[in-house]
Protein backbone atom coordinates (compact mmCIF):
# COMPACT_ATOMS: atom_id res chain seq x y z
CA UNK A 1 -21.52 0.48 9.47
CA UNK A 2 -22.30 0.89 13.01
CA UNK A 3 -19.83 1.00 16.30
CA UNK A 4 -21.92 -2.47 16.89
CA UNK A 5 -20.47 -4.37 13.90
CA UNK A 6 -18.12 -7.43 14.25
CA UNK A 7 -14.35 -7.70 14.06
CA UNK A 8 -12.87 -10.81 12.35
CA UNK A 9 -9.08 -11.02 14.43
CA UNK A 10 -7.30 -12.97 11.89
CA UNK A 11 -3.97 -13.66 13.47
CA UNK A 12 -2.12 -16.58 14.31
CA UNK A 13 -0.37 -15.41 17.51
CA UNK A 14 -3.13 -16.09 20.74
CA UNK A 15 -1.39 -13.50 22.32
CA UNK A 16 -2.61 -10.58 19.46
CA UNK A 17 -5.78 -12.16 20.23
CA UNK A 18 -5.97 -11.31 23.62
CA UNK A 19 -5.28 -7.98 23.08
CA UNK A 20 -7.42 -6.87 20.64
CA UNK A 21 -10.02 -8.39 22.94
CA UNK A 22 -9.01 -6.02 25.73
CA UNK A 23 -9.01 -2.94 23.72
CA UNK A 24 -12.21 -3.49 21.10
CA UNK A 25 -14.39 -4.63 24.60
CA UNK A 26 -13.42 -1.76 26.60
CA UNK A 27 -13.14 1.00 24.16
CA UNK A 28 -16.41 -0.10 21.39
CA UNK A 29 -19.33 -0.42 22.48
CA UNK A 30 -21.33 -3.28 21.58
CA UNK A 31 -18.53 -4.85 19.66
CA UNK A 32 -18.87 -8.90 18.68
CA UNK A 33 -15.58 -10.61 18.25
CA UNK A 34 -14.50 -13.90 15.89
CA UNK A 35 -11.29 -15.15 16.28
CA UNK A 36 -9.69 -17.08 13.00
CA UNK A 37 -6.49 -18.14 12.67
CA UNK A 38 -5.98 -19.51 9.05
CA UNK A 39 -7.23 -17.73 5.75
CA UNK A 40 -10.05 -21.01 5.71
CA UNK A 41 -11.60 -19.77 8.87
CA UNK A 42 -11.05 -16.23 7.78
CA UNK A 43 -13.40 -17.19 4.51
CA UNK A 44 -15.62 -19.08 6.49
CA UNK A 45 -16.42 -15.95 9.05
CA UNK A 46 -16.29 -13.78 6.33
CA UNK A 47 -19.46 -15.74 4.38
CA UNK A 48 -21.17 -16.34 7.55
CA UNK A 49 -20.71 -12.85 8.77
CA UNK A 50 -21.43 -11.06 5.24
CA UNK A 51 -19.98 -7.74 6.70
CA UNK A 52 -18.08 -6.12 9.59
CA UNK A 53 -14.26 -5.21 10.00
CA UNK A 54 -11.25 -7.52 9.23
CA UNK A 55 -8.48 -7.30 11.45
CA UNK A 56 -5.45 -9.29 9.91
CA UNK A 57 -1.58 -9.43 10.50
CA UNK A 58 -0.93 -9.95 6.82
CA UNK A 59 2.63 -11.34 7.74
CA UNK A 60 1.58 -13.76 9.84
CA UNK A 61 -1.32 -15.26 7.98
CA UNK A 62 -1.29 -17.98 5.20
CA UNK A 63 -1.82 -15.92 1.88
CA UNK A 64 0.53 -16.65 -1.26
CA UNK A 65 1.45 -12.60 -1.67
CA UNK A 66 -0.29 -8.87 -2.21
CA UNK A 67 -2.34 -10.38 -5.35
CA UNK A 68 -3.73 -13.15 -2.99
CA UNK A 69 -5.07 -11.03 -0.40
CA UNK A 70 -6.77 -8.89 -2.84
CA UNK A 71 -8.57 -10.80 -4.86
CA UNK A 72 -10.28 -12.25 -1.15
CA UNK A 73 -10.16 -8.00 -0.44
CA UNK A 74 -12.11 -7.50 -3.62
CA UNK A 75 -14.81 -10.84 -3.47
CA UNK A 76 -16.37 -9.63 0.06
CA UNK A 77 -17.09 -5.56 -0.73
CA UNK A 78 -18.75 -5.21 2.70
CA UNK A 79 -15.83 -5.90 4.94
CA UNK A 80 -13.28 -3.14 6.27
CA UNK A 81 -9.97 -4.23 6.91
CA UNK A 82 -7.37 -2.96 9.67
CA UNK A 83 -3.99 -4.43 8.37
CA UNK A 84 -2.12 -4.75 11.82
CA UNK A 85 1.03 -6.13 11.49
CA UNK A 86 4.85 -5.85 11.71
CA UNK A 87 6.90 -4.25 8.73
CA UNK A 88 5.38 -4.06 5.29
CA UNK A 89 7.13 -3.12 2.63
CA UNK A 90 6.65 0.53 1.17
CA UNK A 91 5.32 -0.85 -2.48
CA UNK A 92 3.25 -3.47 -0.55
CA UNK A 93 1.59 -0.13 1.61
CA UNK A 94 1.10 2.05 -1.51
CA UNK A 95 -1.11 -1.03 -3.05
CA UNK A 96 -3.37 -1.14 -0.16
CA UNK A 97 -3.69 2.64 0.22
CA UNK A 98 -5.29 2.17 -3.50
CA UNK A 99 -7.94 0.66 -1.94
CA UNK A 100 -10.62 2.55 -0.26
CA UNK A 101 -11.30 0.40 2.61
CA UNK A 102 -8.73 -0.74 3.98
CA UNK A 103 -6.62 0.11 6.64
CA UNK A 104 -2.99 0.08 7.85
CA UNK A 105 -1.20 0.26 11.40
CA UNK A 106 1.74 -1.33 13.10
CA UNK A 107 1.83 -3.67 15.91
CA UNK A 108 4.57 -1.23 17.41
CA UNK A 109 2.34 1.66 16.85
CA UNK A 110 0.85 2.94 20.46
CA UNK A 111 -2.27 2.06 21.25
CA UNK A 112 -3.86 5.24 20.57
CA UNK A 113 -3.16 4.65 17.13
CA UNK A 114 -4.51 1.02 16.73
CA UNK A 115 -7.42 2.37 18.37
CA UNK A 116 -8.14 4.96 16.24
CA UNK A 117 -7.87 2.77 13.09
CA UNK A 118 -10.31 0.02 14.46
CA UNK A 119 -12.70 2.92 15.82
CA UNK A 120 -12.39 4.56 11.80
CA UNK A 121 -13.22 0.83 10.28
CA UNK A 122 -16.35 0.38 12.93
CA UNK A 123 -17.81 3.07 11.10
CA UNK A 124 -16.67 2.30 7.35
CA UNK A 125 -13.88 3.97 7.50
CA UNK A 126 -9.90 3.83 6.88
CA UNK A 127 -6.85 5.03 9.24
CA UNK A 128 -3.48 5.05 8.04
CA UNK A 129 -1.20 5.24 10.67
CA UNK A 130 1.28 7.70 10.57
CA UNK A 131 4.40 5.56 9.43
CA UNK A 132 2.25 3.86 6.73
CA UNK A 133 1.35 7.49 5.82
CA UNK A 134 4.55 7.99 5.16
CA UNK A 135 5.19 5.06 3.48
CA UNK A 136 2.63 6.52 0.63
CA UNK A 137 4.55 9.76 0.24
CA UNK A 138 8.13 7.95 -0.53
CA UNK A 139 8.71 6.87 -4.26
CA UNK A 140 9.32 3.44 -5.20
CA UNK A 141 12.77 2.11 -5.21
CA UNK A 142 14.53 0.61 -8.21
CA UNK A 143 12.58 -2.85 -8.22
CA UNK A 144 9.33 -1.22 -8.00
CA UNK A 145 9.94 1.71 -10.71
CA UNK A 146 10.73 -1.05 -12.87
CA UNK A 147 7.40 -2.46 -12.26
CA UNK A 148 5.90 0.28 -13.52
CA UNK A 149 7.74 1.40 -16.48
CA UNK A 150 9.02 -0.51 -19.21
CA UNK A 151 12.53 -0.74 -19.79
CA UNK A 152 12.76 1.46 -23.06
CA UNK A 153 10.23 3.95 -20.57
CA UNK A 154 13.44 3.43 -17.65
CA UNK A 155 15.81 3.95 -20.22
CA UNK A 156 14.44 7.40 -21.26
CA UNK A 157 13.82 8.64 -17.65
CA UNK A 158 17.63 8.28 -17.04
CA UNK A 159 18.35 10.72 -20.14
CA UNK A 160 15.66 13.16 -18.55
CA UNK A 161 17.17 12.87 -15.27
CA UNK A 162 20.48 13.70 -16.74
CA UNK A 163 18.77 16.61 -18.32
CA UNK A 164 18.52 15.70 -22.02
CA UNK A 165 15.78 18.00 -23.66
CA UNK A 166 13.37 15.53 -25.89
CA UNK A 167 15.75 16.88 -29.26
CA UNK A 168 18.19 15.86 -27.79
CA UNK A 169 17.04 11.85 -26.51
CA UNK A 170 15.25 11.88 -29.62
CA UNK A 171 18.52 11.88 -31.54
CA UNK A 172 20.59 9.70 -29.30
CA UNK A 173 18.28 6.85 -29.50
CA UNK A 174 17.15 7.13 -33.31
CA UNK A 175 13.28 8.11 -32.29
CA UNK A 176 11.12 10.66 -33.39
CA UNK A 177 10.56 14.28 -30.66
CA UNK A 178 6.83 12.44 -30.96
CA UNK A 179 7.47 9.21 -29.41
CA UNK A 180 10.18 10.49 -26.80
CA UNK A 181 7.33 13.01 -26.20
CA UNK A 182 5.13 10.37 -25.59
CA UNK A 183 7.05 8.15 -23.75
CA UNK A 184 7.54 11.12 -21.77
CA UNK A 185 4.12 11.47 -21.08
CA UNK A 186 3.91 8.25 -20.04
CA UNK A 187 6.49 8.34 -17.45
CA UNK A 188 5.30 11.19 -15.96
CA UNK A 189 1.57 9.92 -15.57
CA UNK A 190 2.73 6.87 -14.39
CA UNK A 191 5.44 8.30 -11.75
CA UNK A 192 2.41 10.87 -10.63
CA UNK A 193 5.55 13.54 -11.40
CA UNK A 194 4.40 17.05 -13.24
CA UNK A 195 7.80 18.36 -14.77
CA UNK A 196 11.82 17.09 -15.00
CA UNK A 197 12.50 17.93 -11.56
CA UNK A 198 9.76 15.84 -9.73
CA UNK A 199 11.06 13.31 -12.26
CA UNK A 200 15.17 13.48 -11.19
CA UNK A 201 14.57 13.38 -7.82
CA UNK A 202 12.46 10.00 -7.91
CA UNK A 203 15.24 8.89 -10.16
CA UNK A 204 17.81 9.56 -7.65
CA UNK A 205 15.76 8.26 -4.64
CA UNK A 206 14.77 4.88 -6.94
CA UNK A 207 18.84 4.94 -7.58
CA UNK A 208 18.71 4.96 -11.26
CA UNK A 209 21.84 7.06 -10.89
CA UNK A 210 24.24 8.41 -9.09
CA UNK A 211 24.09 11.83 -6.96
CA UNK A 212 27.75 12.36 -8.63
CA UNK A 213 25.70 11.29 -12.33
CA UNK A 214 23.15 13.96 -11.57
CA UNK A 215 25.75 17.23 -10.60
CA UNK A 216 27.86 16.09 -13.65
């Protein structure tokens, strides 16, 4: 994808509008720009277009939630998308960053960092700003983590974090060392954690207990 391509603005404020005119026509060459305010335009450019570089305030825009958006994200292949918006949430950010193409910067981010992320998606590629970055690195709170684990999985990383050996949970909750072992497992690859100590501290920074719990 070429410096030449065309941004989609899908916003609903005029005013975003107008700015992202001002700094795609004086800082990319070549640059064609279609303005769509609802997610029916949006689909129409996007068919007409067939590629080019999405540049949508997610918060602002008429989709139902994360699953929504994706499922448009994942039926047109050739598009890059800059998500430029206000405050996303940090489970919200991590979804997106699963995603090779797409993008993420904040409305309050300065300009040299908007530019760079629509400059990286002219040429087919992604910028994360440097809060979303962030945003990545942080571990899911409590709603998320249970999200991803299952409750008897939640349940188990609470005994870990309160340093239980696998004996030892294996014989508090009636189970065999093989399936707290593997539940274990499970946690771990599912929590991207390597040992007990990657695994407490997202279990005190998701709040599954207590700083006090964890010294005790």
């Amino acid at each position: 994808m070429a410096a030449s391509t065309t941004f989609i603005i899908a916003d609903n404020q005029y005013l975003t509008h107008l700015g992202l005119h001002s700094i795609l026509k004086n800082r990319i060459h070549g640059v064609r720009i279609h303005d769509v305010f609802t997610k029916k335009e949006l689909i129409s450019a996007m068919q007409s277009e067939r590629s080019g570089v999405v540049v949508l305030d997610y918060t602002n825009f008429d989709f139902t939630g994360i699953d929504n958006f994706l499922i448009l994200h994942k039926r047109f292949p050739d598009f890059c998308w800059v998500l430029c918006s206000g405050e996303l949430s940090d489970d919200f950010v991590r979804r997106v960053n699963a995603e090779e193409n797409i993008g993420v910067v904040f409305k309050e981010c300065a300009s040299g960092e908007i530019l760079k992320a629509l400059e990286a998606a002219a040429y087919g590629n992604r910028y994360l700003c440097q809060q979303a970055a962030a945003q990545t690195a942080l571990p899911p709170g409590k709603k998320e983590i249970e999200e991803v684990l299952t409750p008897t999985e939640i349940e188990i990383l609470k005994l870990i974090a309160h340093g239980k050996s696998v004996k030892e949970i294996a014989a508090e909750r009636g189970s065999s060392t093989h399936t707290i072992t593997t539940h274990k497992k499970n946690i771990f690859r599912k929590l991207g954690v390597n040992n007990v100590y990657e695994a407490t501290k997202y279990a005190l920074r998701a709040g599954l207990l207590e700083m006090m719990e964890y010294y005790i």
